[in-house]
N, C-alpha and C. Protein backbone atom coordinates (compact mmCIF):
# COMPACT_ATOMS: atom_id res chain seq x y z
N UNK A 1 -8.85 -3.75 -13.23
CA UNK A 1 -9.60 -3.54 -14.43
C UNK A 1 -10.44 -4.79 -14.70
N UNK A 2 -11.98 -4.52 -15.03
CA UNK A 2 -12.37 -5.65 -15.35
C UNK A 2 -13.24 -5.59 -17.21
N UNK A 3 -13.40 -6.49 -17.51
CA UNK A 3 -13.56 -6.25 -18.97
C UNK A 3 -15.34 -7.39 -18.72
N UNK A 4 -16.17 -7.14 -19.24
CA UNK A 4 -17.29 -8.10 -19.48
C UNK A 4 -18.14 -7.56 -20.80
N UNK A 5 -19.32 -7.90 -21.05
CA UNK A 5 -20.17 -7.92 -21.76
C UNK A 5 -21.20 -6.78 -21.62
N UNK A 6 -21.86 -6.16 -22.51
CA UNK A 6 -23.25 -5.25 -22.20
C UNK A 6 -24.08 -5.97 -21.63
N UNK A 7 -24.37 -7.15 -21.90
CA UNK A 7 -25.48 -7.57 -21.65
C UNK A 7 -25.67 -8.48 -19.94
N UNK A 8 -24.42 -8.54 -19.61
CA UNK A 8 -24.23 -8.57 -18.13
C UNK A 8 -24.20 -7.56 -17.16
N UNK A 9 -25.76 -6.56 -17.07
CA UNK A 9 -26.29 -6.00 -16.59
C UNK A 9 -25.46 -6.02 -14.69
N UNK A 10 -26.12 -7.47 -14.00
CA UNK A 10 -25.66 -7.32 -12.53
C UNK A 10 -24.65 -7.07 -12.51
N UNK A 11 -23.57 -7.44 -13.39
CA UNK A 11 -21.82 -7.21 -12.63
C UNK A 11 -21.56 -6.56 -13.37
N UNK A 12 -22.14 -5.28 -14.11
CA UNK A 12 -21.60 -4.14 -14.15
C UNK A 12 -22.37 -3.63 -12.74
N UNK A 13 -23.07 -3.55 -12.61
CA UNK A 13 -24.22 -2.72 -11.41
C UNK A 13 -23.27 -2.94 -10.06
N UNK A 14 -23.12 -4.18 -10.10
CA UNK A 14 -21.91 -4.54 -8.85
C UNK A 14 -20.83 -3.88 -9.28
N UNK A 15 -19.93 -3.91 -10.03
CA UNK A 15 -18.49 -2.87 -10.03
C UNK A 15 -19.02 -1.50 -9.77
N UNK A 16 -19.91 -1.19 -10.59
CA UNK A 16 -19.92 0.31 -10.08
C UNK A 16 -20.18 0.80 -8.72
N UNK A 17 -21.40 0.03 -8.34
CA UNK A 17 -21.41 -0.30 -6.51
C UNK A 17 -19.87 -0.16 -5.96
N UNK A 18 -19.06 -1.05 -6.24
CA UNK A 18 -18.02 -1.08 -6.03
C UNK A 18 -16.41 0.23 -6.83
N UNK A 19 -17.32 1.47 -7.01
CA UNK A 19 -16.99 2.49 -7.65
C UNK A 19 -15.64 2.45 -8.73
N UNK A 20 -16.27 1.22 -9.80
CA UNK A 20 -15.62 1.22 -10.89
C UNK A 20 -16.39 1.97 -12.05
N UNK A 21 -15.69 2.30 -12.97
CA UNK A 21 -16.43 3.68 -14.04
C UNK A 21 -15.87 2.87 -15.12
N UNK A 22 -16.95 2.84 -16.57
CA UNK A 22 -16.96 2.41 -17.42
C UNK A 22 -15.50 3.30 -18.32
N UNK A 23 -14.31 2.40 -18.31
CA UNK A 23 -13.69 3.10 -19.41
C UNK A 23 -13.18 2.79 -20.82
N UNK A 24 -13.65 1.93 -20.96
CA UNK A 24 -13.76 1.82 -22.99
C UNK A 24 -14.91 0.38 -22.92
N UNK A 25 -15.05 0.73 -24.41
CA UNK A 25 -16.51 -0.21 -24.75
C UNK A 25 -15.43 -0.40 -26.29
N UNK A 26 -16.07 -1.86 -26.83
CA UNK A 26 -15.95 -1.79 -28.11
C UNK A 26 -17.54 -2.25 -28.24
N UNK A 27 -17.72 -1.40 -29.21
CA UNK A 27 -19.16 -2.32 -30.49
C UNK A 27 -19.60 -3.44 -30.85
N UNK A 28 -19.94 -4.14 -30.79
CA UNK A 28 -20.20 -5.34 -30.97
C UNK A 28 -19.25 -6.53 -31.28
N UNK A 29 -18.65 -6.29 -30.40
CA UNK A 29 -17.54 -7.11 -30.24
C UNK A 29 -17.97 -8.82 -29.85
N UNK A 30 -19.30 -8.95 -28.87
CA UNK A 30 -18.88 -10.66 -28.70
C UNK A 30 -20.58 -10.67 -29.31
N UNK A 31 -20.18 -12.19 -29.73
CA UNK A 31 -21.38 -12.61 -30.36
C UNK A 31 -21.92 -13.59 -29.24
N UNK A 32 -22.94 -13.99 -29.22
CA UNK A 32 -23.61 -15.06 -27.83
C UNK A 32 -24.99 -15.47 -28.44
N UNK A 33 -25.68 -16.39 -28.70
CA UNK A 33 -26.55 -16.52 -29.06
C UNK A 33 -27.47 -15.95 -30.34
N UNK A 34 -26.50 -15.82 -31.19
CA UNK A 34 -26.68 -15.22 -32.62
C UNK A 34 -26.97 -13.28 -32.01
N UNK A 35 -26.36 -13.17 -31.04
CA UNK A 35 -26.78 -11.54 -30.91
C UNK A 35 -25.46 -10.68 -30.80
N UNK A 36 -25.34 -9.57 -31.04
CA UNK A 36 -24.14 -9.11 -30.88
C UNK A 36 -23.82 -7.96 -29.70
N UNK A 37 -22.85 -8.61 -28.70
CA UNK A 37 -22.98 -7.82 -27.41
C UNK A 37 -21.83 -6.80 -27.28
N UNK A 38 -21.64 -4.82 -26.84
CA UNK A 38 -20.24 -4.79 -26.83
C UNK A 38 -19.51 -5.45 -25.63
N UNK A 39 -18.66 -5.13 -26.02
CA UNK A 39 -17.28 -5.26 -24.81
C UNK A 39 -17.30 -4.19 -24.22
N UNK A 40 -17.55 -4.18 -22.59
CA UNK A 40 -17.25 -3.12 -22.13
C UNK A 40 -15.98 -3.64 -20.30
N UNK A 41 -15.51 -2.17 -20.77
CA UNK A 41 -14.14 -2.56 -20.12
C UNK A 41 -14.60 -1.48 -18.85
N UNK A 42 -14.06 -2.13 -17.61
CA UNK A 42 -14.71 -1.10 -16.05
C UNK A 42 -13.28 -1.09 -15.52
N UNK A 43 -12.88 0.59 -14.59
CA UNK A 43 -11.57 0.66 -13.95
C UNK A 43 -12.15 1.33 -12.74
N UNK A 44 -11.35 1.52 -11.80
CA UNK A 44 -10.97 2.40 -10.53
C UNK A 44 -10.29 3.26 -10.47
N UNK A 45 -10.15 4.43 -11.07
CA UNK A 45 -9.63 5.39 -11.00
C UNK A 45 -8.66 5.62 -9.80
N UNK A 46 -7.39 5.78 -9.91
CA UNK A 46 -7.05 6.27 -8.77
C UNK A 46 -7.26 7.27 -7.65
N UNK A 47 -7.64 8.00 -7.99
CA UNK A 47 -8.11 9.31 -7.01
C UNK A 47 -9.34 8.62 -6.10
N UNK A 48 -10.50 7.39 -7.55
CA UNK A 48 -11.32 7.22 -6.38
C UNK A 48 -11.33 5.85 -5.20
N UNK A 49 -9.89 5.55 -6.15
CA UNK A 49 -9.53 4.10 -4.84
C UNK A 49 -9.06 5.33 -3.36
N UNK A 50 -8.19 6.44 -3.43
CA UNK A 50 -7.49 6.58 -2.69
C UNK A 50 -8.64 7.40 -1.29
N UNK A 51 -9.61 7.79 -2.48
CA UNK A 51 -10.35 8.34 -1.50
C UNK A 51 -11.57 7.38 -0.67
N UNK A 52 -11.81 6.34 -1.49
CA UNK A 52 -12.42 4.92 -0.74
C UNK A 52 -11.48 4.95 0.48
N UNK A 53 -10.66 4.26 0.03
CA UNK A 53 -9.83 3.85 1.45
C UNK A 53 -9.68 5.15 2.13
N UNK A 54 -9.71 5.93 2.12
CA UNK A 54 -9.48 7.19 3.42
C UNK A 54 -10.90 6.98 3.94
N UNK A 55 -11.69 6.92 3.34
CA UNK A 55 -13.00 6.60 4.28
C UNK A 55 -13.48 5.55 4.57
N UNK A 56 -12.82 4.41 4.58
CA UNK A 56 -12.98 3.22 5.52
C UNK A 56 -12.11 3.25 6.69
N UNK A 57 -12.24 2.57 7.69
CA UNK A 57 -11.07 1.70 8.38
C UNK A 57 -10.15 1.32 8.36
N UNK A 58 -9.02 1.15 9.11
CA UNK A 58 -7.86 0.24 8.61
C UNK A 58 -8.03 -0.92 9.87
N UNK A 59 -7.97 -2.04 9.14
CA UNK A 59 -8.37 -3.54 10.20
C UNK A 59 -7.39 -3.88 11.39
N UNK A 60 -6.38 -2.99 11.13
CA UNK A 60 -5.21 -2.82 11.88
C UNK A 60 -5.96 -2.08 13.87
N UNK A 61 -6.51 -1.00 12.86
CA UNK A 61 -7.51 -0.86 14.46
C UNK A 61 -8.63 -1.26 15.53
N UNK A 62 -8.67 -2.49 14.72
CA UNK A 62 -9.51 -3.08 15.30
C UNK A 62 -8.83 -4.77 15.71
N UNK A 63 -7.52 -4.74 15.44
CA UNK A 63 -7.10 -5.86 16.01
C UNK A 63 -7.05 -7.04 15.10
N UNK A 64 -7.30 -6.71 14.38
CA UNK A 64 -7.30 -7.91 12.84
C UNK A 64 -5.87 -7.58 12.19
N UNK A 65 -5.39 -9.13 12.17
CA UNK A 65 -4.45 -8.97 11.39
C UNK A 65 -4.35 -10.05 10.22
């Protein structure tokens, strides 16, 4: 679970890349420069971690340990 700011645009764009889904926001929760930003909170659903990893690799087959 990761928790950041609205207004940190790239690393939400990166978690979701990384198929995390927005699951709670609060309202104007942090203040930063006299502005008021929410809180928004990002997860991985289980179903879609399990189905990530079925469609990668396991490093095991390729000799990496």
């Amino acid at each position: 679970m990761l928790t950041t700011w609205s207004g940190n645009e790239r690393m939400i764009r990166a978690a979701r890349r990384a198929s995390y889904r927005e699951c709670g926001r609060v309202p104007e929760a942090r203040l930063w420069d006299g502005k008021r930003w929410d809180s928004v909170r990002l997860a991985v659903l289980r179903q879609d971690w399990e189905a990530l990893q079925a469609s990668r690799p396991n490093a095991w087959q390729f000799g990496v340990t």
